[in-house]
C-alpha atoms as a PDB file:
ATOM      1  CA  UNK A   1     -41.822 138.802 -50.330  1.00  0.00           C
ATOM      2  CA  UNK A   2     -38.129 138.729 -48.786  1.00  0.00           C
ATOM      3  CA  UNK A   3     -39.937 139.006 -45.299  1.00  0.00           C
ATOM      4  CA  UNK A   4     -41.623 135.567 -46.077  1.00  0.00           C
ATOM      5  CA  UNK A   5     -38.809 134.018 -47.628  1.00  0.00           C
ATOM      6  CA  UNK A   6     -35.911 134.710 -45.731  1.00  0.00           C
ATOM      7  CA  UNK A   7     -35.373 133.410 -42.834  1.00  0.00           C
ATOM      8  CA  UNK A   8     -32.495 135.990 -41.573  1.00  0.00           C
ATOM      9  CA  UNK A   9     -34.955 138.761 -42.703  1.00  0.00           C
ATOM     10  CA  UNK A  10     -33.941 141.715 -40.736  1.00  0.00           C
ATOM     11  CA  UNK A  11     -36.945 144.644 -41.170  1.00  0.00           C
ATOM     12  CA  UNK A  12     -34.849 146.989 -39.803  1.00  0.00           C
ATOM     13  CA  UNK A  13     -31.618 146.010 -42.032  1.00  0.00           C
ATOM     14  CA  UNK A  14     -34.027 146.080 -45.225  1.00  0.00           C
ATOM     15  CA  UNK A  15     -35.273 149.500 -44.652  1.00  0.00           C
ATOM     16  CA  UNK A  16     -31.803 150.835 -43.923  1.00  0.00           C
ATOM     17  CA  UNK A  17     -30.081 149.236 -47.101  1.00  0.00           C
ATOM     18  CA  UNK A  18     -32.971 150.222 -49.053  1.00  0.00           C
ATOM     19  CA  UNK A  19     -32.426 153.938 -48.305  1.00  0.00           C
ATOM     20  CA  UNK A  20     -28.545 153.769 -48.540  1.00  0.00           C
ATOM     21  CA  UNK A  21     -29.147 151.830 -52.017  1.00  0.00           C
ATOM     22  CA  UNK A  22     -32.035 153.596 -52.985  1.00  0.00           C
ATOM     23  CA  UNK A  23     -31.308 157.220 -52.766  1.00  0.00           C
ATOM     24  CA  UNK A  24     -28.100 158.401 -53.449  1.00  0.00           C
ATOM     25  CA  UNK A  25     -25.771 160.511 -51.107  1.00  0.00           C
ATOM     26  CA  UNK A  26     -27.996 159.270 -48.213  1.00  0.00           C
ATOM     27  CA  UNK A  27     -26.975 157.500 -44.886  1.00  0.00           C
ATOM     28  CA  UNK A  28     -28.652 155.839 -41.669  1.00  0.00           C
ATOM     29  CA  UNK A  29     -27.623 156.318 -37.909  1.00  0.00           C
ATOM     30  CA  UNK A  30     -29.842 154.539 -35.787  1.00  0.00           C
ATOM     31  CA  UNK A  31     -33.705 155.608 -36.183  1.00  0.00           C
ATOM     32  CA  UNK A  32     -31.899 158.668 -38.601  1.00  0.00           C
ATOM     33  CA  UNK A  33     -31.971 158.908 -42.322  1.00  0.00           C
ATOM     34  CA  UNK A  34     -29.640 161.469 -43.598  1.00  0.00           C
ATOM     35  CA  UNK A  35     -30.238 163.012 -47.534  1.00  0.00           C
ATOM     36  CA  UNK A  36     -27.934 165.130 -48.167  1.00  0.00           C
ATOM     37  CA  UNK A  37     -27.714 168.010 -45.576  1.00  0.00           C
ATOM     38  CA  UNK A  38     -31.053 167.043 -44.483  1.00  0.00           C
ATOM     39  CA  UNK A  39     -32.139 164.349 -41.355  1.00  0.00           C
ATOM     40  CA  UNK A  40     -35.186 162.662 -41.300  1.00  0.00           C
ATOM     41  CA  UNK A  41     -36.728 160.424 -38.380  1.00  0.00           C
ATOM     42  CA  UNK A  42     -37.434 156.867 -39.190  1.00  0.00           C
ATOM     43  CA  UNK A  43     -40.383 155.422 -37.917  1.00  0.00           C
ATOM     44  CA  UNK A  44     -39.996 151.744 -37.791  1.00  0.00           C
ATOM     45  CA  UNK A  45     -42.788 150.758 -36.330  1.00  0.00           C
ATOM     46  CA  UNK A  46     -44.233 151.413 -39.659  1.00  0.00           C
ATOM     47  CA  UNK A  47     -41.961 151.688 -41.458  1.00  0.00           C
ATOM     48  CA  UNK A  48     -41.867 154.989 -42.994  1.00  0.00           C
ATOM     49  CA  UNK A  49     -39.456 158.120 -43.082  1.00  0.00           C
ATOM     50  CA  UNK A  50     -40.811 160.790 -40.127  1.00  0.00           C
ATOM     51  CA  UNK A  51     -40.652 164.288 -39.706  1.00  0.00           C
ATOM     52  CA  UNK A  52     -37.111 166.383 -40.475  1.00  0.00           C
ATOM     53  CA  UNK A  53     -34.833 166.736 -38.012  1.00  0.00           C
ATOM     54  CA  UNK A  54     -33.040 169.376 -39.812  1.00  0.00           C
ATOM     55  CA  UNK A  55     -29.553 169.986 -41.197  1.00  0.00           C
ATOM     56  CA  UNK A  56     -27.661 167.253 -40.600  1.00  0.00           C
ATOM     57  CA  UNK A  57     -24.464 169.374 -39.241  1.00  0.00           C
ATOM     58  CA  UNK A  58     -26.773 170.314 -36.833  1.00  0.00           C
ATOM     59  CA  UNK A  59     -27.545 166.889 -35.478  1.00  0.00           C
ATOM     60  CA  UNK A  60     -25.170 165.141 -32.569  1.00  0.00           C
ATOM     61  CA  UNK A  61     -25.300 161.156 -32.015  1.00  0.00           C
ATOM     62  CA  UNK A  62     -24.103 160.979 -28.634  1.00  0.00           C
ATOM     63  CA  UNK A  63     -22.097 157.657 -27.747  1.00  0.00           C
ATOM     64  CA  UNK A  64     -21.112 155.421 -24.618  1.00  0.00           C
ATOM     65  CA  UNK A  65     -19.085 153.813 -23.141  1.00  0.00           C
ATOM     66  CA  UNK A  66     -20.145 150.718 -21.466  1.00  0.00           C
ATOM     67  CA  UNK A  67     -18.940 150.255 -17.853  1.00  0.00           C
ATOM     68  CA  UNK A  68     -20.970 146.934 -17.073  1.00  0.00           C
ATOM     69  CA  UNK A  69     -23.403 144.371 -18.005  1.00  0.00           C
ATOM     70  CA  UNK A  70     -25.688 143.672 -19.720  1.00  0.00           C
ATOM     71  CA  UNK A  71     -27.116 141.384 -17.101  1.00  0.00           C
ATOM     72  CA  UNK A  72     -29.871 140.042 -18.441  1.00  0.00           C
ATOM     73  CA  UNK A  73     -32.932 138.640 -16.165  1.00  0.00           C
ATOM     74  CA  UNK A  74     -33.991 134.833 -15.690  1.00  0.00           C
ATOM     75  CA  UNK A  75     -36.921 135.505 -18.119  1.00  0.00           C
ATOM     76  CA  UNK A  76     -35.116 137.769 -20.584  1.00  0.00           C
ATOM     77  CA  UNK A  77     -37.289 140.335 -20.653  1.00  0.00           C
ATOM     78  CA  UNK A  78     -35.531 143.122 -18.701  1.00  0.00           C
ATOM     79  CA  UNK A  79     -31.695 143.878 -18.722  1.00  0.00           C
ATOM     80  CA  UNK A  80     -29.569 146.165 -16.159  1.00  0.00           C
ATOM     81  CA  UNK A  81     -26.335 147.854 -17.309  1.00  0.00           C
ATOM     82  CA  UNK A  82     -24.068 150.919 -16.544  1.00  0.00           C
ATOM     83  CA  UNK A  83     -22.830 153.275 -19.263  1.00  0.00           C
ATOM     84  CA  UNK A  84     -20.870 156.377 -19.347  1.00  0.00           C
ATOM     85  CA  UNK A  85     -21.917 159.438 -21.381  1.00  0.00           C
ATOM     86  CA  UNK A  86     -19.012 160.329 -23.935  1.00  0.00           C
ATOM     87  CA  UNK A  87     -21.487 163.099 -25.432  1.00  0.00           C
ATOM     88  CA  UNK A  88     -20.931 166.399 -23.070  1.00  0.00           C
ATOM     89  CA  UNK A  89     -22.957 168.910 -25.211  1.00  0.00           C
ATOM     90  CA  UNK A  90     -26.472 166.726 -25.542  1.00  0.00           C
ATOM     91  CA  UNK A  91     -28.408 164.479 -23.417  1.00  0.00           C
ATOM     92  CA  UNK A  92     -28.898 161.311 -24.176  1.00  0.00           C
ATOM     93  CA  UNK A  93     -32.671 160.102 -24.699  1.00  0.00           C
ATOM     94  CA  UNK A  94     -32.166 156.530 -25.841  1.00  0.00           C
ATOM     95  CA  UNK A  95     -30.112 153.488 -25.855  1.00  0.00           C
ATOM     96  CA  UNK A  96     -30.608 150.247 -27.760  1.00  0.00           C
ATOM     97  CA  UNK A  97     -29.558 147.429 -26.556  1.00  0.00           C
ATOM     98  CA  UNK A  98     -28.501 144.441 -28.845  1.00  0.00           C
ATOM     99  CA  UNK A  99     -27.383 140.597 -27.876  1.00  0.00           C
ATOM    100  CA  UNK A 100     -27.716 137.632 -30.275  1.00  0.00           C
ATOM    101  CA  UNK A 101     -28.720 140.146 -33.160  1.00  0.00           C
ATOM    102  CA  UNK A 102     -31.914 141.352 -31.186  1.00  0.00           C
ATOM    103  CA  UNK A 103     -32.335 144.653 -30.057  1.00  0.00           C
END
């Protein structure tokens, strides 16, 4: 219903409120939903909570530090951009990139 009726409808907003609201102690970093001591992959494209991750203190969300850009193309479709890794222990396997609230 809110996905017809709002126009600012964010899926990925919903789904993270819902979880913070909806089950207590719990959190959301990025495609991460953490209960208690325990992480679980989101899958949005579903949406649905994924496998377990594990213990949470086990876990690392690497940052960045942006160095330049985001230049984005004539078409929008593709972006170029340098970052710096601030994570030393972990490699880094994604990065989402949001401008005018769209990732």
């Amino acid at each position: 219903m809110e996905k017809q009726t709002n126009l600012s409808y964010n899926q990925d907003e919903f789904i993270d409120n819902l979880i913070k609201n909806e089950i207590q102690g719990s959190n959301v970093k990025g495609d991460v939903a953490i209960i208690g001591k325990y992480a679980y992959e989101l899958d949005r494209s579903v949406p649905k909570i994924g496998r377990t991750l594990g213990k949470v203190d086990k876990l690392v969300f690497p940052t960045v530090e942006i160095i330049s850009g985001p230049t984005l193309t004539e078409n929008g479709k593709k972006a170029t951009f340098k970052v710096k890794r601030v994570e030393t222990t972990r490699g880094i396997n994604r990065i989402e990139l949001w401008l005018d609230g769209k990732k």
